[in-house]
Protein backbone atom coordinates (compact mmCIF):
# COMPACT_ATOMS: atom_id res chain seq x y z
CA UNK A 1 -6.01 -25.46 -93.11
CA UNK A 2 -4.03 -22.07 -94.06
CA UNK A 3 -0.41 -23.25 -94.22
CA UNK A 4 0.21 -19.90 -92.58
CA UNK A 5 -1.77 -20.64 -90.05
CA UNK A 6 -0.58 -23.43 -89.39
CA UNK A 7 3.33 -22.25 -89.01
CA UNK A 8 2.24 -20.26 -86.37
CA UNK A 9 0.16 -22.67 -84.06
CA UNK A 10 3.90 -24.17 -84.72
CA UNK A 11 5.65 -21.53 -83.63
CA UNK A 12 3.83 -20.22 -80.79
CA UNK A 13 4.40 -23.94 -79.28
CA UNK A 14 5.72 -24.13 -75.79
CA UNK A 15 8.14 -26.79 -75.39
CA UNK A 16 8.07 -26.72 -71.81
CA UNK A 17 4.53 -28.23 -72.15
CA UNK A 18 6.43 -30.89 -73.06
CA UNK A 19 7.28 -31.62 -69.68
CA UNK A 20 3.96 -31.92 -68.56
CA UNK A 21 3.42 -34.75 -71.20
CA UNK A 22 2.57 -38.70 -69.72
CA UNK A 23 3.90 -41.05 -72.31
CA UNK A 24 1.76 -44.11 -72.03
CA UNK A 25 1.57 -46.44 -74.94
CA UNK A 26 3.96 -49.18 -76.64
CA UNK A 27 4.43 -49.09 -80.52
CA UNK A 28 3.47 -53.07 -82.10
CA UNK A 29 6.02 -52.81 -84.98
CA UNK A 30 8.33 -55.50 -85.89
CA UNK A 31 5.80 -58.06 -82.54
CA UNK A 32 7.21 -55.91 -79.80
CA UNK A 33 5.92 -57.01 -76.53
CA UNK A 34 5.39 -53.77 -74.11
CA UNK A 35 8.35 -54.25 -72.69
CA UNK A 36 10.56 -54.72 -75.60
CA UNK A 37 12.56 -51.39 -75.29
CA UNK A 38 12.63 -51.36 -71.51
CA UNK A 39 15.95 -51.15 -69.85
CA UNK A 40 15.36 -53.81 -67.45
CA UNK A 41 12.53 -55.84 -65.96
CA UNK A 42 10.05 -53.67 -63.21
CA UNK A 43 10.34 -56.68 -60.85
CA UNK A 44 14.28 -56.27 -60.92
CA UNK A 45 14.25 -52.74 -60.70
CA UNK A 46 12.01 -53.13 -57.67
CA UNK A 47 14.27 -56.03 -55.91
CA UNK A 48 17.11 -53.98 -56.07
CA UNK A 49 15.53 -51.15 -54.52
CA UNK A 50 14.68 -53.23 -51.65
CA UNK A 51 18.03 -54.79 -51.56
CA UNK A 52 19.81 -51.51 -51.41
CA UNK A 53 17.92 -50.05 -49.09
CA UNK A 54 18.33 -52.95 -46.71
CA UNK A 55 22.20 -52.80 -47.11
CA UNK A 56 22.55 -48.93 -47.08
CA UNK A 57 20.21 -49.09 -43.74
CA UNK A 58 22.07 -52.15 -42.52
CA UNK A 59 25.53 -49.61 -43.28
CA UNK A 60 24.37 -46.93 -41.57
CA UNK A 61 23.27 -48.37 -38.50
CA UNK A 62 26.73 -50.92 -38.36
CA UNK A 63 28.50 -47.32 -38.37
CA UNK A 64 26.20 -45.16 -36.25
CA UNK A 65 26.85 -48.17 -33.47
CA UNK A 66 30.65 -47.95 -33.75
CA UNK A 67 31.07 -44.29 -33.96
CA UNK A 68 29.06 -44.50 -30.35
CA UNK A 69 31.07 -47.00 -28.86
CA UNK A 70 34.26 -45.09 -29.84
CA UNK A 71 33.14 -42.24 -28.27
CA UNK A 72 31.09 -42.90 -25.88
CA UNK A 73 32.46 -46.69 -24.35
CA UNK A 74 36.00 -46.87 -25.72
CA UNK A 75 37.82 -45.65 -21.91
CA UNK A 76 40.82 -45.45 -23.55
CA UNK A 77 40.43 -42.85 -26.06
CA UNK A 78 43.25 -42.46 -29.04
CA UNK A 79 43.42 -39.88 -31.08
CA UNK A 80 43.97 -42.45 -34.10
CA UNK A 81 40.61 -43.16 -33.33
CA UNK A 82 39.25 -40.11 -34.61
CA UNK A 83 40.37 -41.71 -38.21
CA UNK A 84 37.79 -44.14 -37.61
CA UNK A 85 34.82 -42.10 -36.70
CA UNK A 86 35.47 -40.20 -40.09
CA UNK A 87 35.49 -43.40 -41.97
CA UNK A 88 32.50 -44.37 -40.93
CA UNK A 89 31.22 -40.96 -41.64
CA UNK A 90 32.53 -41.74 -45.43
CA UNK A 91 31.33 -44.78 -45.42
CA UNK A 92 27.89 -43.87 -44.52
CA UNK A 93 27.86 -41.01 -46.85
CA UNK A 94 29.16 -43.41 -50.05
CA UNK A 95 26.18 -45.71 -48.75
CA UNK A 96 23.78 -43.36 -49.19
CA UNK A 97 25.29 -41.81 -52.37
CA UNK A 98 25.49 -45.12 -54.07
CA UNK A 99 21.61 -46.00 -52.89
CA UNK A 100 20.24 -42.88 -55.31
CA UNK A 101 20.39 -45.56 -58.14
CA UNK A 102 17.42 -46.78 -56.93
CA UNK A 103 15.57 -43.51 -58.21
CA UNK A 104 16.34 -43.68 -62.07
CA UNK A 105 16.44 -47.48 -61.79
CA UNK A 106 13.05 -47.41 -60.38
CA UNK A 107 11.71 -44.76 -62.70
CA UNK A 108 12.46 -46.18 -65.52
CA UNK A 109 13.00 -50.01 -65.39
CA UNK A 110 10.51 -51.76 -66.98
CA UNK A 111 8.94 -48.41 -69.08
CA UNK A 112 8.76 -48.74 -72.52
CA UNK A 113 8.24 -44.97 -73.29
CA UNK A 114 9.66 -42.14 -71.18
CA UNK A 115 8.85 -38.62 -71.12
CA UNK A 116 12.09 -36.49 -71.25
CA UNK A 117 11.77 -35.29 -67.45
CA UNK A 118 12.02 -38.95 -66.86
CA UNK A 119 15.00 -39.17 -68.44
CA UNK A 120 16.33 -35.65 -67.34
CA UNK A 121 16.13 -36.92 -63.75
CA UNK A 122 17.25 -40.07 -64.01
CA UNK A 123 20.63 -39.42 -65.60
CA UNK A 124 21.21 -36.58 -63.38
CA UNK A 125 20.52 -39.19 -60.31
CA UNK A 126 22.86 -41.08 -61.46
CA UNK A 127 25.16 -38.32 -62.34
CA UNK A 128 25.25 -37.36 -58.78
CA UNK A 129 25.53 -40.44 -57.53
CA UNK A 130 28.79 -41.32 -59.25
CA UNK A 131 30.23 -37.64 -58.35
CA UNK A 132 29.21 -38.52 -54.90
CA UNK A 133 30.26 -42.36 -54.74
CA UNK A 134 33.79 -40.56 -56.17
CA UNK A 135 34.20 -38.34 -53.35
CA UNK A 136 33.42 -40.29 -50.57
CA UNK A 137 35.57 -43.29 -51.73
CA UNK A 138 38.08 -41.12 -52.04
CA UNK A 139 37.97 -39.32 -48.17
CA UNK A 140 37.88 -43.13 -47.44
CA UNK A 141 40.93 -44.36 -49.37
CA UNK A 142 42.67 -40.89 -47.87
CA UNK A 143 41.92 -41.82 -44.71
CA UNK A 144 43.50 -45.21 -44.62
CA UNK A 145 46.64 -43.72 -46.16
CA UNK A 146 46.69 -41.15 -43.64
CA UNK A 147 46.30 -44.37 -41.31
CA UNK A 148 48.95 -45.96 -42.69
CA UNK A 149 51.36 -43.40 -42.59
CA UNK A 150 50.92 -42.85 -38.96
CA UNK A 151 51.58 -46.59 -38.57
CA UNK A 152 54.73 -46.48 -40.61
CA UNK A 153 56.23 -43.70 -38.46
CA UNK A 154 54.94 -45.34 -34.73
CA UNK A 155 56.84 -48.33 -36.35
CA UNK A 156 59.84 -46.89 -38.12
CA UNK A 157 60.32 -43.76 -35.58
CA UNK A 158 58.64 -43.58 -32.98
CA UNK A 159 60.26 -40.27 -31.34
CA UNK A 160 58.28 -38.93 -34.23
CA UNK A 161 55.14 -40.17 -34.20
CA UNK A 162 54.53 -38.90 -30.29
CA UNK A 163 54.96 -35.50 -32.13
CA UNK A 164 53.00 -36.00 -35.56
CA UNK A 165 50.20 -38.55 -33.44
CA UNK A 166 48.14 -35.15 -31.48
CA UNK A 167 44.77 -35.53 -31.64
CA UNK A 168 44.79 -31.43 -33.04
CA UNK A 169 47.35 -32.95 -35.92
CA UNK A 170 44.99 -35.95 -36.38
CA UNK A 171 42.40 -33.05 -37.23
CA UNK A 172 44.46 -31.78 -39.53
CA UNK A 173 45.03 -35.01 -41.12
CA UNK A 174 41.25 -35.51 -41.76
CA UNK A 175 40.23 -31.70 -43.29
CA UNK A 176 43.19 -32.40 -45.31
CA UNK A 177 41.56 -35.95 -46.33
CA UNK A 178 38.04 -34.43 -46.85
CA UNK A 179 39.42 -31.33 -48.88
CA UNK A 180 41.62 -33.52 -51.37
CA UNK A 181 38.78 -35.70 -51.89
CA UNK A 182 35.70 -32.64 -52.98
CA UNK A 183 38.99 -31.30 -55.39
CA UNK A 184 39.25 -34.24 -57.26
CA UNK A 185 35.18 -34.40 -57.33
CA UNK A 186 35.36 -31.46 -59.35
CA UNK A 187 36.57 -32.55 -62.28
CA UNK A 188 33.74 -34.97 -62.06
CA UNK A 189 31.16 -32.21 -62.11
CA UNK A 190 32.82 -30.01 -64.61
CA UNK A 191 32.65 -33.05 -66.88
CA UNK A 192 29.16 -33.50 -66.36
CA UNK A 193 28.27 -30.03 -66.82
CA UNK A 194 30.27 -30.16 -70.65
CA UNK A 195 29.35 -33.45 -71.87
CA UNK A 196 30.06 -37.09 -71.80
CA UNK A 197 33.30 -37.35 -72.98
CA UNK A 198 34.76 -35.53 -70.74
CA UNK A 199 32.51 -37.51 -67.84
CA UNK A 200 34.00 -40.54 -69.12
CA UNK A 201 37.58 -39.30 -68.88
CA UNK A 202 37.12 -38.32 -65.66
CA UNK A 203 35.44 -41.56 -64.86
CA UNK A 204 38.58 -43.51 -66.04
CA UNK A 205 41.16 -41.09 -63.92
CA UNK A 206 39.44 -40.89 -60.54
CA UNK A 207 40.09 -44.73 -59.66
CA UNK A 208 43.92 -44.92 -60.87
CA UNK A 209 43.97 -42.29 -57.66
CA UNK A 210 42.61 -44.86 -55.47
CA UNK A 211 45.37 -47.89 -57.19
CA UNK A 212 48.18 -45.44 -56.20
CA UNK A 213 47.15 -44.75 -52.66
CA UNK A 214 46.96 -49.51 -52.58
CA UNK A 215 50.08 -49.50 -54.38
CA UNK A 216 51.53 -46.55 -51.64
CA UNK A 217 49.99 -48.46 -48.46
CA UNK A 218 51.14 -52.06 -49.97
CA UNK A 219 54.71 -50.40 -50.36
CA UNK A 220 54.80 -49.29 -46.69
CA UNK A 221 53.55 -52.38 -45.28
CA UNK A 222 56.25 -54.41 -46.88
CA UNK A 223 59.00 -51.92 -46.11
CA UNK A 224 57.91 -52.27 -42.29
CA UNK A 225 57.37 -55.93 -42.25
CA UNK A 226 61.04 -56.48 -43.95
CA UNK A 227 62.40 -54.29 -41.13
CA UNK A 228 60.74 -56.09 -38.35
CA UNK A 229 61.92 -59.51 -39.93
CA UNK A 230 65.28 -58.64 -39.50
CA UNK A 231 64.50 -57.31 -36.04
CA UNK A 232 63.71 -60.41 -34.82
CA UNK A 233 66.30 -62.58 -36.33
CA UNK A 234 68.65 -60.97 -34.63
CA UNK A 235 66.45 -61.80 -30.73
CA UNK A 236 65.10 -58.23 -30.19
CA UNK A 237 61.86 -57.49 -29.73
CA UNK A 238 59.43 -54.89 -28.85
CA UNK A 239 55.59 -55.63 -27.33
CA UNK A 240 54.57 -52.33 -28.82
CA UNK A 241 55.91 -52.51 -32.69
CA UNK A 242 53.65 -55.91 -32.46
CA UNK A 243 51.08 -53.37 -31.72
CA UNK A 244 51.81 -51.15 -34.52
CA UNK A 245 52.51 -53.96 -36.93
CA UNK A 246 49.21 -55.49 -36.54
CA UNK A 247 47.10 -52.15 -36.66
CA UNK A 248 49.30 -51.40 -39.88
CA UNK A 249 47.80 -54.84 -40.93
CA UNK A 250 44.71 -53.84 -40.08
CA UNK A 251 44.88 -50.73 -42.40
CA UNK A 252 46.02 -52.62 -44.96
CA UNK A 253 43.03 -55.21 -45.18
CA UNK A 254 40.43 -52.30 -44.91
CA UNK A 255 42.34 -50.83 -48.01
CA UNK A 256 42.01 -54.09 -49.47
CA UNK A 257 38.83 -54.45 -49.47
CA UNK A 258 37.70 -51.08 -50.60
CA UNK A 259 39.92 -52.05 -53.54
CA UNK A 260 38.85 -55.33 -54.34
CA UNK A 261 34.66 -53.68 -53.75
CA UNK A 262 35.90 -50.96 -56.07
CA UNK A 263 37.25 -52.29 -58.88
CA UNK A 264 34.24 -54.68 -59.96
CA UNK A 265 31.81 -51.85 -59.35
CA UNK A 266 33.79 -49.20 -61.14
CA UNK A 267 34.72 -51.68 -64.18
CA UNK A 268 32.07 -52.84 -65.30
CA UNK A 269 30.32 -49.24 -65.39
CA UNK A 270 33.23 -48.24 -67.65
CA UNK A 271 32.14 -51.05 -69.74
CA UNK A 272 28.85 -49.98 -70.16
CA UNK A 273 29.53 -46.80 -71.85
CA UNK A 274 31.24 -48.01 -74.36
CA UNK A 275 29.64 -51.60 -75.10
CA UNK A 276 26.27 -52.63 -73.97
CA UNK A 277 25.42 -55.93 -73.23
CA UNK A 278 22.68 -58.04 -72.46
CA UNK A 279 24.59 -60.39 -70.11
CA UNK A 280 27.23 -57.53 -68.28
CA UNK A 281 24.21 -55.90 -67.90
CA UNK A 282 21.90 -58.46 -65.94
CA UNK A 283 25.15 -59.68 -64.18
CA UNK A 284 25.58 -55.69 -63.18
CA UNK A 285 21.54 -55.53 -61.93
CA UNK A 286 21.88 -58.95 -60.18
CA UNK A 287 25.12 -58.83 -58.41
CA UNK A 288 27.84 -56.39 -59.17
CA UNK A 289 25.38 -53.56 -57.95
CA UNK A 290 25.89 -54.59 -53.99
CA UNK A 291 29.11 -54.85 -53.76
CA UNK A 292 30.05 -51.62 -52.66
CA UNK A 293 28.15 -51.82 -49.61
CA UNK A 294 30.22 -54.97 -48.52
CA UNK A 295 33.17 -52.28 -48.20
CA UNK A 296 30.53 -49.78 -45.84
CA UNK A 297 29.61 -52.80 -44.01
CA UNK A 298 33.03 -54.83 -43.31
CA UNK A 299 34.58 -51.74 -42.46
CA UNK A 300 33.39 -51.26 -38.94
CA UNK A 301 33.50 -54.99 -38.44
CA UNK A 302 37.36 -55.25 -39.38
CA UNK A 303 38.61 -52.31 -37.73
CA UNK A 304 36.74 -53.03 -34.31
CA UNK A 305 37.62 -56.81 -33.94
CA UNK A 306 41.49 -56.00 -34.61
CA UNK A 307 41.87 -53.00 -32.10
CA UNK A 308 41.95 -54.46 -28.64
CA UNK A 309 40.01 -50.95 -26.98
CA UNK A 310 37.26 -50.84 -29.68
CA UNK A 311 36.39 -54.33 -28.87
CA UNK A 312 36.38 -54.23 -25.43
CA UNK A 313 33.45 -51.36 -26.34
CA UNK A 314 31.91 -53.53 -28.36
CA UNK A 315 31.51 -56.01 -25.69
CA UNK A 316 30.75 -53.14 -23.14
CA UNK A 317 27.99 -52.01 -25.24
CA UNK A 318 26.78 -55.71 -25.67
CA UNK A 319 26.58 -55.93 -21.88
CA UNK A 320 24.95 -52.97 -21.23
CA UNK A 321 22.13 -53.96 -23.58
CA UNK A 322 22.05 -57.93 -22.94
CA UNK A 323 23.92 -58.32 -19.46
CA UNK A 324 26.58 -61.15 -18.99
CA UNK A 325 27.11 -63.22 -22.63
CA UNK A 326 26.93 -66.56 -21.93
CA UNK A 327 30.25 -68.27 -22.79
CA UNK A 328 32.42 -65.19 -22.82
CA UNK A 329 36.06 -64.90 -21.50
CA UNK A 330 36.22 -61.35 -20.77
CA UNK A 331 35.26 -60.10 -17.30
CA UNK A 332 34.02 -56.98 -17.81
CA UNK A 333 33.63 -56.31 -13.83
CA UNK A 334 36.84 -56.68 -12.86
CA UNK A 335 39.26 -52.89 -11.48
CA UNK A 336 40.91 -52.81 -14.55
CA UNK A 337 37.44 -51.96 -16.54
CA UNK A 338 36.39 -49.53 -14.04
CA UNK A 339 39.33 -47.02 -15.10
CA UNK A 340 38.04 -43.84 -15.90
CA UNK A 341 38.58 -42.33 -18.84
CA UNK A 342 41.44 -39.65 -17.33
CA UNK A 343 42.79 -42.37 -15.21
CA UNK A 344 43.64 -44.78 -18.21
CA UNK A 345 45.04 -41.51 -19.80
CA UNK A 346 47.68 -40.69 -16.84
CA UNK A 347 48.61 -44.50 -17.28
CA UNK A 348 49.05 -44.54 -20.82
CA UNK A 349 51.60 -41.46 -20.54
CA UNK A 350 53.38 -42.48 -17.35
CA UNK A 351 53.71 -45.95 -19.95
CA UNK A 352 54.93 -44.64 -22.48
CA UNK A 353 58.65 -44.46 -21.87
CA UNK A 354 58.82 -47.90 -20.76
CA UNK A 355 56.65 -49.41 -23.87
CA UNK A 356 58.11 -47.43 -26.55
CA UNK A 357 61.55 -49.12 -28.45
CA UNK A 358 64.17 -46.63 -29.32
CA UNK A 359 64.58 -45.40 -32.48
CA UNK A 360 67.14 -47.60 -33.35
CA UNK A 361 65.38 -50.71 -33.00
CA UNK A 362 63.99 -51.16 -36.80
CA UNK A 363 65.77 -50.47 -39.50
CA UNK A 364 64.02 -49.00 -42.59
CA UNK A 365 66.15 -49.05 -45.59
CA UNK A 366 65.77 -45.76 -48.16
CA UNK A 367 65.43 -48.11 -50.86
């Protein structure tokens, strides 16, 4: 063949036909089996995909169900409770953002040869994913700081809190939450867009965000219980900073456990770009992969078995679909449950000056 001919068949070579390219074979250097280069085992790739779509479903569904019975049983409305309808928003969201593994996991688990669109696709799935995982977990961990907060002033002064507590404040609160959290993602796709490097700085400072809001919430939490220790030493007490103490508790477990999901997940990822291995990576495909949707699915569950009204809804709900529980205490038939929704919101404000403790009831030290 004419060497000049030859450079230009060369050159007149499209490389987008490489796209259209199906890799199929396995090389048998060195006794590789056809799966020696593969990433993981097909069969794992495929029980994880079943997994996660179980738990994200399972997730979504857990949080579709409380969102209704907030709004729709729940007779005594808060405006707090607008917090929780946009957690489980985030926590739906972060569900479904941390299922798109299953894509490049999928697509390339158990292949021995890829075609680069394979691998285009499949690190820009899970490119998105983390950018997405980022941001929602971030709205989340805003929103139970924003939770706390609240809780510390209703505890610490409560004058306050009547003023800061409006459901159009609350509103404010949350597009406040949701902004801060697409900022930081930013970073995230900036880093992505200019190579890794810069991904895996990014990937190293978004989660020290979510240890300060813990360490802020933890701080709170013990400034408030220390207050009301002293409080009742002395023989005063107040039915309603109970109240606020145990939803302040109640916070602080649902922060808890978004940490403790967190940091396994986000850890060992970290890990994995710098050192691969064989074991951190089948314990990461076999286990650590699910734990995030504990955190989606607990949520819900925690929030509405610790707040009295939300589980009175729950049990509303229950009845409407199953009648009477056998065995249960709570009589849902009785006056008191018949309270519409504007009646049980003229009592709660003609109670209010006789439930709330003045100001000077707990004392929060400045230091």
């Amino acid at each position: 063949m004419d060497p000049k001919y030859e450079s230009n068949e060369t050159n007149n070579f499209n490389f987008m036909d490489y796209f259209e390219l199906d890799f199929n074979f396995s090389i048998d250097y060195y006794n590789f089996t056809p799966n020696a280069l593969a990433v993981e085992d097909f069969s794992s790739a495929v029980t994880f995909g079943i997994i996660a779509g179980l738990l994200c479903v399972c997730a979504i569904l857990i949080n579709i169900v409380s969102i209704i019975v907030i709004n729709r049983v729940v007779t005594n409305y808060s405006a707090i409770y607008v917090l929780f309808i946009n957690l489980s928003i985030a926590d739906m969201l972060c569900a479904l953002s941390t299922s798109l593994e299953i894509f490049p996991r999928l697509m390339i688990g158990g292949a021995t040869w890829y075609t680069l669109h394979h691998l285009t696709f499949s690190a820009h799935c899970h490119a998105v994913s983390v950018i997405l995982f980022a941001t929602f977990y971030c709205t989340s961990a805003s929103l139970l700081l924003i939770l706390a907060v609240l809780r510390y002033i209703a505890i610490s002064q409560p004058t306050l809190y009547a003023n800061v507590s409006k459901k159009w404040h609350m509103r404010g609160y949350i597009a406040l939450a949701w902004l801060a959290s697409l900022i930081i993602s930013l970073p995230g796709v900036a880093a992505f867009l200019h190579g890794q490097d810069m991904n895996i700085l990014w990937d190293q400072v978004w989660p020290c965000l979510l240890g300060t809001i813990y360490v802020i919430v933890i701080f709170l939490y013990i400034k408030v219980s220390y207050g009301l220790l002293r409080l009742s030493q002395t023989g005063r007490s107040c039915t309603q900073l109970k109240e606020n103490h145990k939803a302040f508790a109640t916070s602080v477990i649902l922060m808890t456990t978004l940490i403790l999901t967190a940091v396994p997940y986000i850890t060992v990822k970290l890990i994995r770009y710098d050192y691969w291995s064989a074991t951190l990576q089948k314990l990461h495909n076999t286990f650590i992969c699910y734990i995030p949707y504990v955190n989606f699915i607990t949520n819900p569950i925690i929030y509405g078995w610790r707040t009295g009204e939300i589980k009175k809804g729950y049990a509303r709900l229950l009845k409407g679909c199953f009648g009477r529980l056998p065995g249960t205490t709570l009589d849902l038939s009785t006056p008191e449950t018949q309270y519409s929704k504007v009646n049980r919101r003229m009592d709660n404000k003609n109670a209010v000056s006789s439930t709330r403790c003045n100001t000077d009831t707990v004392q929060i030290s400045s230091c």
